[in-house]
Protein backbone atom coordinates (compact mmCIF):
# COMPACT_ATOMS: atom_id res chain seq x y z
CA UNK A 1 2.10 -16.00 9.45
CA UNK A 2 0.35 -15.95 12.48
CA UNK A 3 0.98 -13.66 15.71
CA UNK A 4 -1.28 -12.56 18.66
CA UNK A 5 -1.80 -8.85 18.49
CA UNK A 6 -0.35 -8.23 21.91
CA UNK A 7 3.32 -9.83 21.78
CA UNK A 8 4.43 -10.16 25.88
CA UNK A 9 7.42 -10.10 27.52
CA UNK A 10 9.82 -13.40 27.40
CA UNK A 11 10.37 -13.45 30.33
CA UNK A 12 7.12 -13.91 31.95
CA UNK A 13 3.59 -14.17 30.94
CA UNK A 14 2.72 -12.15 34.32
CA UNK A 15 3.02 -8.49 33.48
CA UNK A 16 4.32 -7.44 36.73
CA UNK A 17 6.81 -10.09 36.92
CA UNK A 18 8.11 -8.88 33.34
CA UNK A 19 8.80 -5.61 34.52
CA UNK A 20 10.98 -6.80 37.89
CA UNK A 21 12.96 -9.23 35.72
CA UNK A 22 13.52 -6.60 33.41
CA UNK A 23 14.51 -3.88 35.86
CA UNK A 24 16.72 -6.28 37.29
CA UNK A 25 18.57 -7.40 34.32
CA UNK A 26 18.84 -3.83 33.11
CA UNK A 27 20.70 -3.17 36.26
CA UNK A 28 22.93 -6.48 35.85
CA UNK A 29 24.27 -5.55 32.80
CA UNK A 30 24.31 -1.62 33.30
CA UNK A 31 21.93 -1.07 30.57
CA UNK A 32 20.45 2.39 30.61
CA UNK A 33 17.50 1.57 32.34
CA UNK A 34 16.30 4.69 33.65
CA UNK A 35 15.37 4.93 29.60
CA UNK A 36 14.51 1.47 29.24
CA UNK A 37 12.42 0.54 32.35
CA UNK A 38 9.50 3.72 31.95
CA UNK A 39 9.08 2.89 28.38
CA UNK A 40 8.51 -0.64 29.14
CA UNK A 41 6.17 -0.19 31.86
CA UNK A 42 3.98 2.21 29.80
CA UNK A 43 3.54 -0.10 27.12
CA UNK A 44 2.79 -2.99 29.53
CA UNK A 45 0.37 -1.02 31.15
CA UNK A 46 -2.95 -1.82 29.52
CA UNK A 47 -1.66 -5.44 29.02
CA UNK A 48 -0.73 -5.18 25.31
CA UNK A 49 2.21 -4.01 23.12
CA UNK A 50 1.93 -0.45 21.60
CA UNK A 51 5.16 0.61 19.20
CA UNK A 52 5.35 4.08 18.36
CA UNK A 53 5.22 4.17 14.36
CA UNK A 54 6.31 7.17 12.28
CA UNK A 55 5.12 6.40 8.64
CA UNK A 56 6.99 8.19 5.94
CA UNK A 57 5.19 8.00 2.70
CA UNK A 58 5.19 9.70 -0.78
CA UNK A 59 1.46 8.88 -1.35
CA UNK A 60 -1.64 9.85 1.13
CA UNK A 61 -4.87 11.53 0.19
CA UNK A 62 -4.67 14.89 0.53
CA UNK A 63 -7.33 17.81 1.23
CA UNK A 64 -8.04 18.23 -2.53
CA UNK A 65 -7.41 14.58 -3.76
CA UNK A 66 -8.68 11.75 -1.33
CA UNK A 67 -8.34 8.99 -3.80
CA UNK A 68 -4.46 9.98 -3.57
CA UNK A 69 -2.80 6.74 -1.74
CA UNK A 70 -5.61 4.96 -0.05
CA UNK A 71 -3.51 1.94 0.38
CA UNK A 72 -1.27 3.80 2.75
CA UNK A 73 -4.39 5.24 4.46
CA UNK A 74 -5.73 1.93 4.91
CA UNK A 75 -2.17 0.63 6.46
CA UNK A 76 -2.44 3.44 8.85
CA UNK A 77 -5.89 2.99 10.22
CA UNK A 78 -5.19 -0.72 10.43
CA UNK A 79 -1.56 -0.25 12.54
CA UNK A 80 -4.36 2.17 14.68
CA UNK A 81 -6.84 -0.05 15.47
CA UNK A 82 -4.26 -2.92 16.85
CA UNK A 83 -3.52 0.18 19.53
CA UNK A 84 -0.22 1.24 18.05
CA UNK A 85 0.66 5.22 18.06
CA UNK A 86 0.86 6.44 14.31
CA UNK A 87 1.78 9.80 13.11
CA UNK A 88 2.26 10.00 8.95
CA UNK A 89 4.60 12.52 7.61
CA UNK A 90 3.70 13.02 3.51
CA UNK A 91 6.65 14.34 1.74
CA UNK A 92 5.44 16.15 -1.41
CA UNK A 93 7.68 17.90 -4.52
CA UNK A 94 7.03 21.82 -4.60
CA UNK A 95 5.20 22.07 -8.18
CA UNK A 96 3.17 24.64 -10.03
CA UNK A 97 -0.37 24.14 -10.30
CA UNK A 98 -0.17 23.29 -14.22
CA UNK A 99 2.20 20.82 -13.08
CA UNK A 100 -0.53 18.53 -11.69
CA UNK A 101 -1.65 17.34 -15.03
CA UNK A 102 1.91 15.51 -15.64
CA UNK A 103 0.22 12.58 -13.03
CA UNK A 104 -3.43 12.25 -11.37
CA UNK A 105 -1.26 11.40 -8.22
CA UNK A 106 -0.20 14.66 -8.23
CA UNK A 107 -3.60 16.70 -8.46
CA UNK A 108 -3.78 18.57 -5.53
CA UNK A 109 -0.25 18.55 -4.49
CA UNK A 110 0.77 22.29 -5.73
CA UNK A 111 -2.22 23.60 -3.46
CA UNK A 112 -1.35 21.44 -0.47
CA UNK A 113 -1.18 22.20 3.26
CA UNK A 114 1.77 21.85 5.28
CA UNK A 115 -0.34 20.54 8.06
CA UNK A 116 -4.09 18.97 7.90
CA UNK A 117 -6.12 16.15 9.46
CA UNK A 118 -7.35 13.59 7.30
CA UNK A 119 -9.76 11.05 9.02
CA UNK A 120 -8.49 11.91 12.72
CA UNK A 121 -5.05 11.34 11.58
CA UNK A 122 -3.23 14.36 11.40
CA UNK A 123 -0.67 14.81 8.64
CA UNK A 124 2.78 16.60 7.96
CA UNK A 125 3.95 17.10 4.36
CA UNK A 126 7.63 18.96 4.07
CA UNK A 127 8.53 20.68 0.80
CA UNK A 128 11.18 19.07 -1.08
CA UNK A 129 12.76 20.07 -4.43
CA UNK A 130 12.26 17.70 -7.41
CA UNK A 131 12.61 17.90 -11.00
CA UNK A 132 10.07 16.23 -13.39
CA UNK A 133 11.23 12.55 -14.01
CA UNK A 134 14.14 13.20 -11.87
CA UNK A 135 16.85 13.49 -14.40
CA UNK A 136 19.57 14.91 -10.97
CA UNK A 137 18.01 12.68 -8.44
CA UNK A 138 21.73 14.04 -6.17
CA UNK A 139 19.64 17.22 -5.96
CA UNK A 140 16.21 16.01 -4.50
CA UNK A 141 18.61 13.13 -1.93
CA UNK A 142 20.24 16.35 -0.52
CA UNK A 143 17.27 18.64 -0.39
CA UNK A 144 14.98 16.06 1.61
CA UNK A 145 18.35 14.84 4.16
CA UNK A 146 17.80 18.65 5.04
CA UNK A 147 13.83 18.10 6.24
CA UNK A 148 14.90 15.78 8.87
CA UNK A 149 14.88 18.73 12.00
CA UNK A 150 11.72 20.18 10.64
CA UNK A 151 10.21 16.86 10.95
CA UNK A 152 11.56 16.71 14.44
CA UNK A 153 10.21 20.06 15.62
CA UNK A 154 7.08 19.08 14.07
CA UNK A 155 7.00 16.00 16.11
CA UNK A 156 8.53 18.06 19.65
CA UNK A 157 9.29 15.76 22.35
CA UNK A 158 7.42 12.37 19.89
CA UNK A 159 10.04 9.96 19.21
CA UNK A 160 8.75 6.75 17.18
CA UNK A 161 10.18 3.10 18.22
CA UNK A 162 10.32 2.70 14.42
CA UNK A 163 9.75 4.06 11.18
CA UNK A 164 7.44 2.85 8.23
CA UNK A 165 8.29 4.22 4.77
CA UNK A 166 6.24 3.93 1.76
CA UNK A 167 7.73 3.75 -1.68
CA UNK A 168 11.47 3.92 -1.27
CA UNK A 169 11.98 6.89 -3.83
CA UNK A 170 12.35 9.37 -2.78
CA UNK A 171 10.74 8.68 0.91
CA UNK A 172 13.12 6.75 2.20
CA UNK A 173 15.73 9.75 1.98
CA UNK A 174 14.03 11.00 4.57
CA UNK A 175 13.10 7.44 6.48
CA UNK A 176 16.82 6.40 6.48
CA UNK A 177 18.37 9.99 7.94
CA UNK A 178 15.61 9.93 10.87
CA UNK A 179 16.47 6.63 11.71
CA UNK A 180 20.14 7.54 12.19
CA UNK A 181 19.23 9.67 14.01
CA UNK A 182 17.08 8.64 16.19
CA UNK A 183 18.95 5.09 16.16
CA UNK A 184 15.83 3.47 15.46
CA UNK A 185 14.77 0.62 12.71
CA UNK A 186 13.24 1.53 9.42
CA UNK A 187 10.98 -0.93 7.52
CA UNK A 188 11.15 -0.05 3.62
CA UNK A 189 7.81 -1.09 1.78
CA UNK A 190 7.98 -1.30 -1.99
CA UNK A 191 4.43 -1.03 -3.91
CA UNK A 192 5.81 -1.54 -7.23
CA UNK A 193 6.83 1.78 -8.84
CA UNK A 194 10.66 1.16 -7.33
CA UNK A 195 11.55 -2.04 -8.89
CA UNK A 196 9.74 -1.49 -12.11
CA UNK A 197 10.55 1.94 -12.91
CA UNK A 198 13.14 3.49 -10.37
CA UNK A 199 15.39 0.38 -10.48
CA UNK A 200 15.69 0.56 -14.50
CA UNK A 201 16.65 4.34 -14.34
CA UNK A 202 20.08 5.01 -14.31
CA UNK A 203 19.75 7.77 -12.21
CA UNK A 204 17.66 6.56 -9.85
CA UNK A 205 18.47 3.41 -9.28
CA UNK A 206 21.53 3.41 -7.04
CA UNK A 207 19.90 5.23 -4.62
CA UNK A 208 16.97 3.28 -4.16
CA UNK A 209 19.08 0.51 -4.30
CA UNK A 210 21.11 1.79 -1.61
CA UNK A 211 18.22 1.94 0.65
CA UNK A 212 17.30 -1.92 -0.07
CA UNK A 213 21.12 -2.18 1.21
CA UNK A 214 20.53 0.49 4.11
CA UNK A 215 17.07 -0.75 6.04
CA UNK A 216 16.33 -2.99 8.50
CA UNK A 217 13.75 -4.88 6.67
CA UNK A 218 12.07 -4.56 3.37
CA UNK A 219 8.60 -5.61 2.77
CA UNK A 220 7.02 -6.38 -0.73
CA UNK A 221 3.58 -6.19 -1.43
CA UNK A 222 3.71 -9.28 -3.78
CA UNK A 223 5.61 -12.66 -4.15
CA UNK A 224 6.98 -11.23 -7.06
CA UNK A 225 8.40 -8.26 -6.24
CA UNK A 226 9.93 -10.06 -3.32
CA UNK A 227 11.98 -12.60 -5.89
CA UNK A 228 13.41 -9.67 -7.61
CA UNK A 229 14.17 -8.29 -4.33
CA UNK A 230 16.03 -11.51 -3.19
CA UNK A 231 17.78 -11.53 -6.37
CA UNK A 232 19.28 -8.40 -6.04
CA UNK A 233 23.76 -8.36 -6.12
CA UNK A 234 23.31 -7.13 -2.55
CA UNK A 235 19.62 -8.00 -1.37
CA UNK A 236 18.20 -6.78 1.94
CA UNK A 237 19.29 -8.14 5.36
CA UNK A 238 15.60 -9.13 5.99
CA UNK A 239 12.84 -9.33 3.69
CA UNK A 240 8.74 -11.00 3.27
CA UNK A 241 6.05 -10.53 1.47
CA UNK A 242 3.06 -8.90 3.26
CA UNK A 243 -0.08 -7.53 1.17
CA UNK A 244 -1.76 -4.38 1.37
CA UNK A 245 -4.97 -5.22 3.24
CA UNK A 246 -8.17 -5.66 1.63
CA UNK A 247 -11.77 -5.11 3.26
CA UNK A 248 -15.24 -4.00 2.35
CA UNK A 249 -17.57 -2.61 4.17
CA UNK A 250 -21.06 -4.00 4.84
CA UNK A 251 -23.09 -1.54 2.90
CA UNK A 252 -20.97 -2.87 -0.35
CA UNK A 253 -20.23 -6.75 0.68
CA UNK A 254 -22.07 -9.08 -1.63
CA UNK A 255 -21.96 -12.51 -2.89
CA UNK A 256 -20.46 -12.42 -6.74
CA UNK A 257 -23.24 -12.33 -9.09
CA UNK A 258 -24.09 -14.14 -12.15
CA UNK A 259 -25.51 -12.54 -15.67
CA UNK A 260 -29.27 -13.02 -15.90
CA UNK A 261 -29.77 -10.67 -19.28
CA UNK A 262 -30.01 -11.33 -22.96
CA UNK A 263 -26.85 -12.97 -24.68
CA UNK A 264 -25.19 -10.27 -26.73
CA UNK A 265 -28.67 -8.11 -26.79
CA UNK A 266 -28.32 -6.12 -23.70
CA UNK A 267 -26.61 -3.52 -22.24
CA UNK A 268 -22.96 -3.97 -20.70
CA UNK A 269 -21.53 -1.72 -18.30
CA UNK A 270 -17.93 -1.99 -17.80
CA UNK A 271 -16.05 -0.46 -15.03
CA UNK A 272 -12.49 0.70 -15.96
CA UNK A 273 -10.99 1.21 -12.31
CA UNK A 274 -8.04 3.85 -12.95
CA UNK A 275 -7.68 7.14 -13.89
CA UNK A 276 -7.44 7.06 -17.94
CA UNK A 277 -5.07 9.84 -18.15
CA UNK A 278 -2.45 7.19 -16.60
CA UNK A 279 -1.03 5.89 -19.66
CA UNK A 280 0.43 2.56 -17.54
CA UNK A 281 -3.52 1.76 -16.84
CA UNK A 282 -3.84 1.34 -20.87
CA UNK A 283 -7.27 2.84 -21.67
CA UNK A 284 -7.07 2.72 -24.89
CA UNK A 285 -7.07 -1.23 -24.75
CA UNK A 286 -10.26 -0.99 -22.34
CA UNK A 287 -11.92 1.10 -25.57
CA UNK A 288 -10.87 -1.13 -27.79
CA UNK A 289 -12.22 -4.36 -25.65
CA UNK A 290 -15.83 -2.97 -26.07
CA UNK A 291 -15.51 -1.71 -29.27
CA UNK A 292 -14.81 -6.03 -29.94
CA UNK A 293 -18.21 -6.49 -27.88
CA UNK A 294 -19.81 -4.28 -29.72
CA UNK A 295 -19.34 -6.27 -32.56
CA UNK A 296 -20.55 -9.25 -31.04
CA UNK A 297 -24.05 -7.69 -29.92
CA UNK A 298 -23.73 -6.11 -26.61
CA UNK A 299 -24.78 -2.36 -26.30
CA UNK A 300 -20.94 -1.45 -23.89
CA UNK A 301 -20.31 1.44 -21.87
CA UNK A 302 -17.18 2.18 -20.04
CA UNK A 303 -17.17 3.74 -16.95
CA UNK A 304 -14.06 5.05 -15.55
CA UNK A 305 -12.76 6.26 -12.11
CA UNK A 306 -10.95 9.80 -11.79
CA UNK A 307 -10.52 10.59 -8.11
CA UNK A 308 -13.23 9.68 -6.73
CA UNK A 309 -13.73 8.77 -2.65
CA UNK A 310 -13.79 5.18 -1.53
CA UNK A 311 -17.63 4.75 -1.01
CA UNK A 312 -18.43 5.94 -4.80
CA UNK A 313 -15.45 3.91 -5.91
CA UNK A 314 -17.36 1.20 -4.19
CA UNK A 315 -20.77 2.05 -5.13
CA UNK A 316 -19.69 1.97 -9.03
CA UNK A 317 -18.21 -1.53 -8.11
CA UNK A 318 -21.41 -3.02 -6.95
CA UNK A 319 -23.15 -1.55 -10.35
CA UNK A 320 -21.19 -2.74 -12.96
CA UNK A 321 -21.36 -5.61 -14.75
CA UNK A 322 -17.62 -6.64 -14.96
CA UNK A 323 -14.29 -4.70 -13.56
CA UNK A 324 -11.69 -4.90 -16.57
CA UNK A 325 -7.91 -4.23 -15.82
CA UNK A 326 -5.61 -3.84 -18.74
CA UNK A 327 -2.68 -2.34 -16.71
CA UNK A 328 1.00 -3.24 -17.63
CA UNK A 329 2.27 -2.38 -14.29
CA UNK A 330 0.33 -3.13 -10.93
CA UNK A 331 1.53 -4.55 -7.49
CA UNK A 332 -2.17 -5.74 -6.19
CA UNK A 333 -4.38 -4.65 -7.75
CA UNK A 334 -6.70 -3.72 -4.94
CA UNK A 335 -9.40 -2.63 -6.81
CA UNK A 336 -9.46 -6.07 -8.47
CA UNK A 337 -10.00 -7.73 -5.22
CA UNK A 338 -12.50 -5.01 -3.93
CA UNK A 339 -14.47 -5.64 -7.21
CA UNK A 340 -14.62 -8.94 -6.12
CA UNK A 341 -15.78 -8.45 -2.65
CA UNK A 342 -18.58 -6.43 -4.03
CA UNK A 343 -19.84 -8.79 -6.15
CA UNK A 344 -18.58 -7.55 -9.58
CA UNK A 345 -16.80 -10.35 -11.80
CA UNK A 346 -13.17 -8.81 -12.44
CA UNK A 347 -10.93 -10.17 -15.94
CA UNK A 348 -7.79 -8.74 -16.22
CA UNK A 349 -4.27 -8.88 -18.16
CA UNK A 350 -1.83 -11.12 -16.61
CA UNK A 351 -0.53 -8.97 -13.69
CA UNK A 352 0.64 -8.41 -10.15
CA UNK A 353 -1.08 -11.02 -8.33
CA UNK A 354 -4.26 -11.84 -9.98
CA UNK A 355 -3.48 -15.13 -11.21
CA UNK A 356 -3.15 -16.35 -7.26
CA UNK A 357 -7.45 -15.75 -6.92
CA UNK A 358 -9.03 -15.37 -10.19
CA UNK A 359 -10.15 -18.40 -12.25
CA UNK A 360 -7.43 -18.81 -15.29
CA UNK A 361 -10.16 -17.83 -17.61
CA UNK A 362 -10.74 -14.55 -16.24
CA UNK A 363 -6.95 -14.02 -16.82
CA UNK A 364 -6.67 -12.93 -20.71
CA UNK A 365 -3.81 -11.70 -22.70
CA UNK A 366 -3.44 -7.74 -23.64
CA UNK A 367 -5.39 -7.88 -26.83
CA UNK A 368 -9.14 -6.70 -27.04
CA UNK A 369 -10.18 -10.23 -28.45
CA UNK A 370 -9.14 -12.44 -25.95
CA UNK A 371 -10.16 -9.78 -23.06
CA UNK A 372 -13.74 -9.77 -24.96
CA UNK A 373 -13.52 -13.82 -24.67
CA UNK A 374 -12.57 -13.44 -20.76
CA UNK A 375 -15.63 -11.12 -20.33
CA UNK A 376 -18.00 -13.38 -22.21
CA UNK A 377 -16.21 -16.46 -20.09
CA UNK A 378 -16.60 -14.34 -17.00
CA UNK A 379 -20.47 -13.45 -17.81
CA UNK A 380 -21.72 -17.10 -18.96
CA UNK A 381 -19.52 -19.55 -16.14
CA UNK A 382 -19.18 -17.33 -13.38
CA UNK A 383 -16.90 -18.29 -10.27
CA UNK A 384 -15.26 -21.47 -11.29
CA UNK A 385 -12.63 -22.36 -8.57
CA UNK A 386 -13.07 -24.61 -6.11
CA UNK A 387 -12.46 -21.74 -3.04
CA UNK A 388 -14.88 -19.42 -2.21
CA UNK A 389 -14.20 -15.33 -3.04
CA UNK A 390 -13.60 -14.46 0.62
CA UNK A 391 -11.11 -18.07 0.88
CA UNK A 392 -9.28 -16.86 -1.89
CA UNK A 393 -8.43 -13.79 -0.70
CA UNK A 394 -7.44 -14.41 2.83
CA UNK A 395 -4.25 -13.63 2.40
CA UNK A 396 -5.31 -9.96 2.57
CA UNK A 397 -7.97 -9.70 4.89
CA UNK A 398 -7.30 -7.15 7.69
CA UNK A 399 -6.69 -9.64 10.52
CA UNK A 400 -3.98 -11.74 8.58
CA UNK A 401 -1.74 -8.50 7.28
CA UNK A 402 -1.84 -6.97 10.84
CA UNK A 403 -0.64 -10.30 12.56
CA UNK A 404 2.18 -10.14 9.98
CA UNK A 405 3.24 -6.66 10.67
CA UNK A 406 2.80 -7.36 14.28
CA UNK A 407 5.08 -9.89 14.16
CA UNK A 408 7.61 -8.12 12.21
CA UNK A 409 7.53 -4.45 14.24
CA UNK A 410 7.65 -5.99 17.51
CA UNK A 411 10.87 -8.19 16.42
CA UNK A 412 12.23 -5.12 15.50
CA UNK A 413 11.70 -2.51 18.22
CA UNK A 414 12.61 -5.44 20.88
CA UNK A 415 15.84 -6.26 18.83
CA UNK A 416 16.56 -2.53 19.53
């Protein structure tokens, strides 16, 4: 999908001309223009389209935990840069501090601000009440309906064009109540997390299905949570598939690299890119995978990543040897394709999206001996598909996933 950053008017091409017709037509058919008409002309007046975006979103690095929801940070600094107005509101759960060690997603949370800037953006995160594993989900719906008029005194006289929500549970409690009422759209965007785990709890489920039901568009990170999306009993009026961008930056870009050591004499570093206390990122297989080297000569170490920033996440990327991923449940993953961009070979079990860009042999079922095969596949053949790195992921770069959100914001504020 293709669309210009700056959308103009359909009635002209000629900005001034726009805003007669438009004046005139709101007086025509007794629209209330005296709203209409100064919103339109400010948003005209530098020649491109800005929407006003509130993002709602469970996940965003926080003060003490910057590796906490990069992915939404980078979807924020992108909807920035193409000149849109952003402010992010970060619901979190009041928890005790030894609470923290249920998830690495929640270190830092019990500690948290209520206000703080991260990277020039500042943030907003509301208490809400929440349970662990949400076994009375009715409890945490009606606590977070209840934020709405702090978020609006936060915000003062700030009202979005349209709202952005994160990860439907619980967020989109608080997305869908705004939206009423501010009668504005609200674009759901589902990572993962509520289709594979919130849509097979029986507790959970109806209410994140009832926001599929209740928002004006839902957008899927991957082609296949978009099919189970579409085959929902009541699917969403409007849904795509847009991916969570992808970029490096210049001090980390490099061509992928081929092995140059000893066969099965040398040393092997292997970067495990998750957290290992997240039992879904399956360590233990990772362990196991260079135990299986081991056997076959190489001298294996495993390096793992436990909240660190971006640049060292990148930095250990560049280093390593290969990036293995032995997760069950993923919706990118991103750090496969950033492992990738920095030059690091990635093999990985068969999921989200990785069998769209990596070569089928890199692709190995969850058992240490045929992930040991991929690596050795991965170390002695290198890149074997036809399309470049960069050409095979494409679909994420930064300029193609804001020309798709373009296009789908600014049909939805002007349908408004």
């Amino acid at each position: 999908m293709a669309v210009s950053n700056h959308t103009t008017s359909p009635c002209s091409e000629n900005g001034a001309s726009a805003i007669v017709l438009l004046a005139l037509d709101c007086l025509t058919i007794r629209r209330p223009w005296r709203k209409i008409l100064p919103s339109f002309m400010k948003r005209f007046s530098d020649g491109g389209f800005t929407i006003k975006l509130l993002v709602v979103t469970l996940l965003y690095p926080l003060p003490a935990n910057v590796s906490r929801g990069v992915f939404v940070e980078d979807h924020v600094n992108l909807l920035r840069e193409a000149g849109h107005d952003v402010k992010v509101v970060n619901p979190l759960p009041w928890m005790p501090r030894f609470a923290e060690a249920r998830r690495s997603t929640h270190s830092g949370v019990a500690k948290a601000p209520r206000k703080w800037v991260q990277n020039e953006q500042p943030v907003y995160a509301p208490r809400f009440f929440a349970l662990p594993d949400h076994p009375y989900p009715s409890l945490t719906r009606n606590n977070l309906r209840r934020k709405a008029k702090r978020v609006e005194r936060y915000l003062g006289g700030w009202r979005p064009d349209a709202i952005v929500c994160h990860t439907l549970w619980p967020a989109a409690i608080l997305a869908e109540v705004l939206a009423a009422r501010w009668n504005i759209p609200w674009t759901g965007i589902v990572h993962g997390y509520d289709f594979d785990v919130a849509l097979e709890d029986k507790g959970m489920a109806k209410h994140v299905k009832h926001a599929i039901e209740s928002c004006d568009a839902l957008v899927c990170v991957t082609e296949r949570l978009s099919n189970i999306a579409s085959e929902l009993p009541n699917p969403p009026l409007r849904h795509m598939t847009i991916p969570c961008s992808t970029e490096i930056g210049t001090d980390w870009a490099r061509d992928l690299r081929t092995w140059r050591g000893r066969w099965r004499k040398d040393s092997l570093d292997i970067l495990f890119p998750a957290d290992p206390r997240r039992p879904e990122k399956r360590h233990l297989l990772a362990l196991q995978t260079g135990e299986e080297l081991e056997h076959r000569g190489w001298v294996v170490g495993v390096t793992t990543l436990k909240q660190q920033p971006r640049n060292i996440v990148h930095d250990r990327m560049m280093v390593a040897d290969v990036t293995l991923i032995t997760s069950k449940r993923e919706a990118g993953p991103l750090v496969a394709r950033e492992s990738l961009l920095c030059g690091t070979p990635v093999v990985s079990v068969n999921v989200g999206e990785v069998s769209q860009y990596l070569p089928e042999s890199w692709i190995c079922d969850a058992d240490p001996s045929s992930l040991a095969d991929g690596i050795e596949s991965a170390l002695r053949n290198g890149w074997t598909k036809e399309r470049s790195v960069h050409d095979s992921l494409a679909f994420a770069s930064n300029e193609t996933v804001i020309q798709a959100w373009n296009a789908l914001l600014s049909s939805l504020v002007e349908q408004t």
